[in-house]
N, C-alpha and C. Protein backbone atom coordinates (compact mmCIF):
# COMPACT_ATOMS: atom_id res chain seq x y z
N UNK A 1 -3.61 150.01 2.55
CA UNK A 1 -3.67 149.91 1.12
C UNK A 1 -5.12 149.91 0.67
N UNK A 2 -6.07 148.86 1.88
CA UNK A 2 -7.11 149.38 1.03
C UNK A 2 -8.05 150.49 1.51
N UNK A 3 -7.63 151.52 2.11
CA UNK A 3 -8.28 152.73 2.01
C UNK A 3 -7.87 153.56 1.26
N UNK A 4 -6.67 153.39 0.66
CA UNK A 4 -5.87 153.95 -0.35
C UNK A 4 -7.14 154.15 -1.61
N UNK A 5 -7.48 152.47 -2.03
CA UNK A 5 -8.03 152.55 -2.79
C UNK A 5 -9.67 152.90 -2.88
N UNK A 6 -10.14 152.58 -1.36
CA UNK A 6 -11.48 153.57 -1.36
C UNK A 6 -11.57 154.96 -1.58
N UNK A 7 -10.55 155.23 -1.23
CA UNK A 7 -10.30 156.84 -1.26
C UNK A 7 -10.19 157.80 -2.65
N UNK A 8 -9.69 156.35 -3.66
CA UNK A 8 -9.58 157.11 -4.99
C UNK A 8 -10.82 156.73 -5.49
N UNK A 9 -11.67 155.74 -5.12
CA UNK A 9 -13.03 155.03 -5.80
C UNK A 9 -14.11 156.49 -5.26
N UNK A 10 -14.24 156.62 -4.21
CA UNK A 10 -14.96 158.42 -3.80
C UNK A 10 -14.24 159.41 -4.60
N UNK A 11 -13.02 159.69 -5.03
CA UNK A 11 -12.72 160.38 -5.87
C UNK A 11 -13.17 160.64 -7.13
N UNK A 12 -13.34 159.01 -7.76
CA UNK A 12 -13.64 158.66 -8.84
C UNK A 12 -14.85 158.88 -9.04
N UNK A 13 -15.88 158.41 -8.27
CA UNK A 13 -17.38 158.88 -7.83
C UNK A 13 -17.69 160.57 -8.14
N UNK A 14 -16.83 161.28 -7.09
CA UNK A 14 -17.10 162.42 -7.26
C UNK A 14 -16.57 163.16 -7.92
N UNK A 15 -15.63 162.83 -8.66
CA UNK A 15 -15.05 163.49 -10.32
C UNK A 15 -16.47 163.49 -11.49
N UNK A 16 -16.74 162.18 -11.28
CA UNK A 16 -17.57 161.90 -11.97
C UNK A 16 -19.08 162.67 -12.28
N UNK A 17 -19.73 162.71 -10.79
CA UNK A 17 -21.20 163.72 -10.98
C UNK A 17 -20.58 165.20 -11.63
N UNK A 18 -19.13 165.65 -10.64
CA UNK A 18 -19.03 167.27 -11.02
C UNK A 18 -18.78 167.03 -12.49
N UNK A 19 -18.47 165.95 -13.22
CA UNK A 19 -18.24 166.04 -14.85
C UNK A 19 -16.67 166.04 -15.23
N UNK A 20 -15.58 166.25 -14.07
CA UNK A 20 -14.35 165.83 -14.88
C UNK A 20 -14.33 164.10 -15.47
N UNK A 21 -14.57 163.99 -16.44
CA UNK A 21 -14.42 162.62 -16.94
C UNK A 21 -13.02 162.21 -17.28
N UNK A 22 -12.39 163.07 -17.17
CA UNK A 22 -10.70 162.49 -17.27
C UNK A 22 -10.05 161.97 -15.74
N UNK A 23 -10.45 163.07 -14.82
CA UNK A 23 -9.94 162.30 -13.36
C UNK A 23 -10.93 161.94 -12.86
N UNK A 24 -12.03 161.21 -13.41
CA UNK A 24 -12.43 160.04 -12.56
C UNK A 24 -11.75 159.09 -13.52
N UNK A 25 -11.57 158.75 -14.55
CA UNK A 25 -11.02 157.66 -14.99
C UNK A 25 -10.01 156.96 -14.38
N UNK A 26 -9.08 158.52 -14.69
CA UNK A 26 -7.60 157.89 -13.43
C UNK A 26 -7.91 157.42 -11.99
N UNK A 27 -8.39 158.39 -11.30
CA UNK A 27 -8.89 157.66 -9.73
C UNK A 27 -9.41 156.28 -10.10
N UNK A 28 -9.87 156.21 -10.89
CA UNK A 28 -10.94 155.07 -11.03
C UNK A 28 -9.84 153.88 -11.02
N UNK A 29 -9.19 154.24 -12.48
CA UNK A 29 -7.65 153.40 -12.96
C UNK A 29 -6.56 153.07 -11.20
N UNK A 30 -6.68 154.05 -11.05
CA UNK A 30 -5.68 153.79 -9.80
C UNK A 30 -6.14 152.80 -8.35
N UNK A 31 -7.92 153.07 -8.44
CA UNK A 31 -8.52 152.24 -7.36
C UNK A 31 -8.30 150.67 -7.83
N UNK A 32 -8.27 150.77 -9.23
CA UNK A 32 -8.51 149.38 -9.39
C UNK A 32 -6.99 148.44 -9.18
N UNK A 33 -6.19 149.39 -9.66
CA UNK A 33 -4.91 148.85 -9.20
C UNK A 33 -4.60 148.50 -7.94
N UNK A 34 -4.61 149.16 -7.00
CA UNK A 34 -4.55 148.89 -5.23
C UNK A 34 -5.28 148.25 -5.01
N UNK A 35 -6.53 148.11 -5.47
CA UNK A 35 -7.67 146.75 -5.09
C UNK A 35 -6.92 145.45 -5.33
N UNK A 36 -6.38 145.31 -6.45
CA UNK A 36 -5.87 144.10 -7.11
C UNK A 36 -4.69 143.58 -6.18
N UNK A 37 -3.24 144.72 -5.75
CA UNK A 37 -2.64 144.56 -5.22
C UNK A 37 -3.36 144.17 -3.84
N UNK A 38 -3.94 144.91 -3.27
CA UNK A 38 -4.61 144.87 -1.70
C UNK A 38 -4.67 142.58 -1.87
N UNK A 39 -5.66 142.55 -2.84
CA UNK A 39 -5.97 141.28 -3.09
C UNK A 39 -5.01 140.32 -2.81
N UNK A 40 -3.82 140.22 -4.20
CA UNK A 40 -2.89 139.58 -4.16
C UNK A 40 -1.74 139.52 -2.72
N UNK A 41 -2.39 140.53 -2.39
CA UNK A 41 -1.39 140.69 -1.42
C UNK A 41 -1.93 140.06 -0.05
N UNK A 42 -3.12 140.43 -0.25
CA UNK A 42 -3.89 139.23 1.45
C UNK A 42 -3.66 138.04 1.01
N UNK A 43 -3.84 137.39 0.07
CA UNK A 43 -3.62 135.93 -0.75
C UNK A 43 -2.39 135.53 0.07
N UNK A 44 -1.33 135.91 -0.38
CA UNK A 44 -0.20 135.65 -0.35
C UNK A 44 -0.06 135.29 1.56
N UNK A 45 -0.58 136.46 2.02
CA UNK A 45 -0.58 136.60 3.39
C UNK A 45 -1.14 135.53 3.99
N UNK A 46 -1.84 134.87 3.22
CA UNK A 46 -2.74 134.08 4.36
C UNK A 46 -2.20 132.60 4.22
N UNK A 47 -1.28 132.38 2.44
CA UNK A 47 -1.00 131.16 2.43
C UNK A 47 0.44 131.00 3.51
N UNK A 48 1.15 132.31 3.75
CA UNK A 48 2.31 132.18 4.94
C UNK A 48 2.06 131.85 5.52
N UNK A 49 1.38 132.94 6.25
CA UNK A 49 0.57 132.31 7.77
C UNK A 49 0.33 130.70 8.03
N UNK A 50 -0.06 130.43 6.97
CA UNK A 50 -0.55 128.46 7.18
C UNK A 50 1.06 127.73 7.22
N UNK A 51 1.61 127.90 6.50
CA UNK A 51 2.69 127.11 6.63
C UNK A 51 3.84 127.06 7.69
N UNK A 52 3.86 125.77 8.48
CA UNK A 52 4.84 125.92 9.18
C UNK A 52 5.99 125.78 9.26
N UNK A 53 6.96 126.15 9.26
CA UNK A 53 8.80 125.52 9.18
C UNK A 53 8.45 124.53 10.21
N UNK A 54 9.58 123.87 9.97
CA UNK A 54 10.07 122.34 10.79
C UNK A 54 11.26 122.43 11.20
């Protein structure tokens, strides 16, 4: 997931110098989304991991 979102952030990058300013936005829009998820989603992961059943 998160190369997913590096992958659209270099997208976004390089939309950007060649001058499409519409798809870097989206790449851009879309990196930031999978970042967030990537996030929430290790969060979550790490508070499982700690807890033990009995």
């Amino acid at each position: 997931m998160l190369s997913y979102a590096i992958t659209f952030f270099i997208i976004a990058l390089l939309a950007g110098i060649f001058g499409f300013w519409g798809v870097a936005g989206l790449a851009a829009g879309i990196a930031k989304v999978l970042c967030v998820v990537f996030i929430v989603l290790m969060i979550v992961s790490l508070f499982s991991g700690r807890s033990r059943r009995l």
